[in-house]
Protein backbone atom coordinates (compact mmCIF):
# COMPACT_ATOMS: atom_id res chain seq x y z
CA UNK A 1 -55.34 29.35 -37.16
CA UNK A 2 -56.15 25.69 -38.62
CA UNK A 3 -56.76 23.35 -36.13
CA UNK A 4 -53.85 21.25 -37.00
CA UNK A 5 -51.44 24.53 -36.80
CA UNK A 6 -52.57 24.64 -33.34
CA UNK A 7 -51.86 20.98 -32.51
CA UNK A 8 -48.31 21.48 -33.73
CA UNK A 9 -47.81 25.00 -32.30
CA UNK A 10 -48.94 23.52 -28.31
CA UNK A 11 -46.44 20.53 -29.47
CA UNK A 12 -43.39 22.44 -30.44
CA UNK A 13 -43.97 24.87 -27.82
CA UNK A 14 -44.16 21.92 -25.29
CA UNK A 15 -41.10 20.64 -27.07
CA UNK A 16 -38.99 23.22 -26.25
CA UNK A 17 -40.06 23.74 -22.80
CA UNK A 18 -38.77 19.99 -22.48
CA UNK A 19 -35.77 20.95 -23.32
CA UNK A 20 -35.40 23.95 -21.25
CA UNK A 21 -36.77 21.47 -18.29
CA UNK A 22 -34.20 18.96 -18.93
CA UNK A 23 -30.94 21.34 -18.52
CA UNK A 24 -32.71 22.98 -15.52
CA UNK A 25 -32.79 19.38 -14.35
CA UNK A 26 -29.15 18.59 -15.04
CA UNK A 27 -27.98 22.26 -13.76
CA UNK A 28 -29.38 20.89 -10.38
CA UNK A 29 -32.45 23.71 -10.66
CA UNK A 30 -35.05 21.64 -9.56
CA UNK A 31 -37.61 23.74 -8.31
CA UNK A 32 -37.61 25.86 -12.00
CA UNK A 33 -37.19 23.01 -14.07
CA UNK A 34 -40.45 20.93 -12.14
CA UNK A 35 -42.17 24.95 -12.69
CA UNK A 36 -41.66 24.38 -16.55
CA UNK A 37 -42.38 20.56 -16.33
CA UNK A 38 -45.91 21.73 -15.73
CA UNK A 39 -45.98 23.69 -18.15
CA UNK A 40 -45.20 20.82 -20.67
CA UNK A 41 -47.79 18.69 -18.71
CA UNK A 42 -50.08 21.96 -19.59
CA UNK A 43 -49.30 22.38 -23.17
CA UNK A 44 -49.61 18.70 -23.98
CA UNK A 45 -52.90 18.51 -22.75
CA UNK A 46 -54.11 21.69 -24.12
CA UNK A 47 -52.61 20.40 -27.65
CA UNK A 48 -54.73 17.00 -26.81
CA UNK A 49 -57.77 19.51 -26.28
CA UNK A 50 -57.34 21.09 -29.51
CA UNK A 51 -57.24 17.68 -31.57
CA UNK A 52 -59.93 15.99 -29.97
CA UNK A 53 -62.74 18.98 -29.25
CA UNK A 54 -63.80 22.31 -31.90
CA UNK A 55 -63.17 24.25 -28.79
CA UNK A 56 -60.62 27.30 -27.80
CA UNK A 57 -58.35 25.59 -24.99
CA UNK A 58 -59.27 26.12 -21.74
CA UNK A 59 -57.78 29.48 -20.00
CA UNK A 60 -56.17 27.32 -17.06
CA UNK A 61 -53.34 25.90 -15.15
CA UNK A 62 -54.95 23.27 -13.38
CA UNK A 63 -53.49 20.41 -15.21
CA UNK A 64 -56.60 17.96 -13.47
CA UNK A 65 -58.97 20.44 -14.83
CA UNK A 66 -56.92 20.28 -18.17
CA UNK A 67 -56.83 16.24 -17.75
CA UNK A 68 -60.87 16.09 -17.29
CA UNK A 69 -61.75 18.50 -20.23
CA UNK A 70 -59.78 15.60 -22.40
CA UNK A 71 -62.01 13.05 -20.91
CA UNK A 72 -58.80 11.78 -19.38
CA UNK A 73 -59.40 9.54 -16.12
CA UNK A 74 -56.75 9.65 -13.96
CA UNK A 75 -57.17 8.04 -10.42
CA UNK A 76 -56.16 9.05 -6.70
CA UNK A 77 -52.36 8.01 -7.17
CA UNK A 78 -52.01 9.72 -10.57
């Protein structure tokens, strides 16, 4: 897969998980929709990866993990 196919298949995916998190939201399910907020959080970044680095993503939740490998600095309060 081309390396911009990726980007846009972590993006839609991440998309669609939005919306899925957004109805859990409304529907009062907060515990599943914050579960599939993370995975947006996850998918974003790994679609970030993917752009910026001729690397496979990461195999991995951690979303600070995920954050560092992007050379994204995030500090104690983020």
């Amino acid at each position: 897969m081309e390396k911009a196919e990726q980007v846009s298949y972590w993006l839609d995916t991440a998309s669609q998980d939005y919306d899925t998190m957004k109805h859990l939201y409304d529907s009062k399910d907060y515990h599943w929709a914050l579960f599939i907020g993370h995975l947006v959080v996850e998918k974003t970044l790994k679609a970030i990866h993917v752009k910026n680095f001729d690397e496979s993503v990461p195999r991995t939740h951690d979303l600070l993990r995920l954050a560092k490998k992007c050379n994204i600095m995030l500090n104690d309060e983020q």
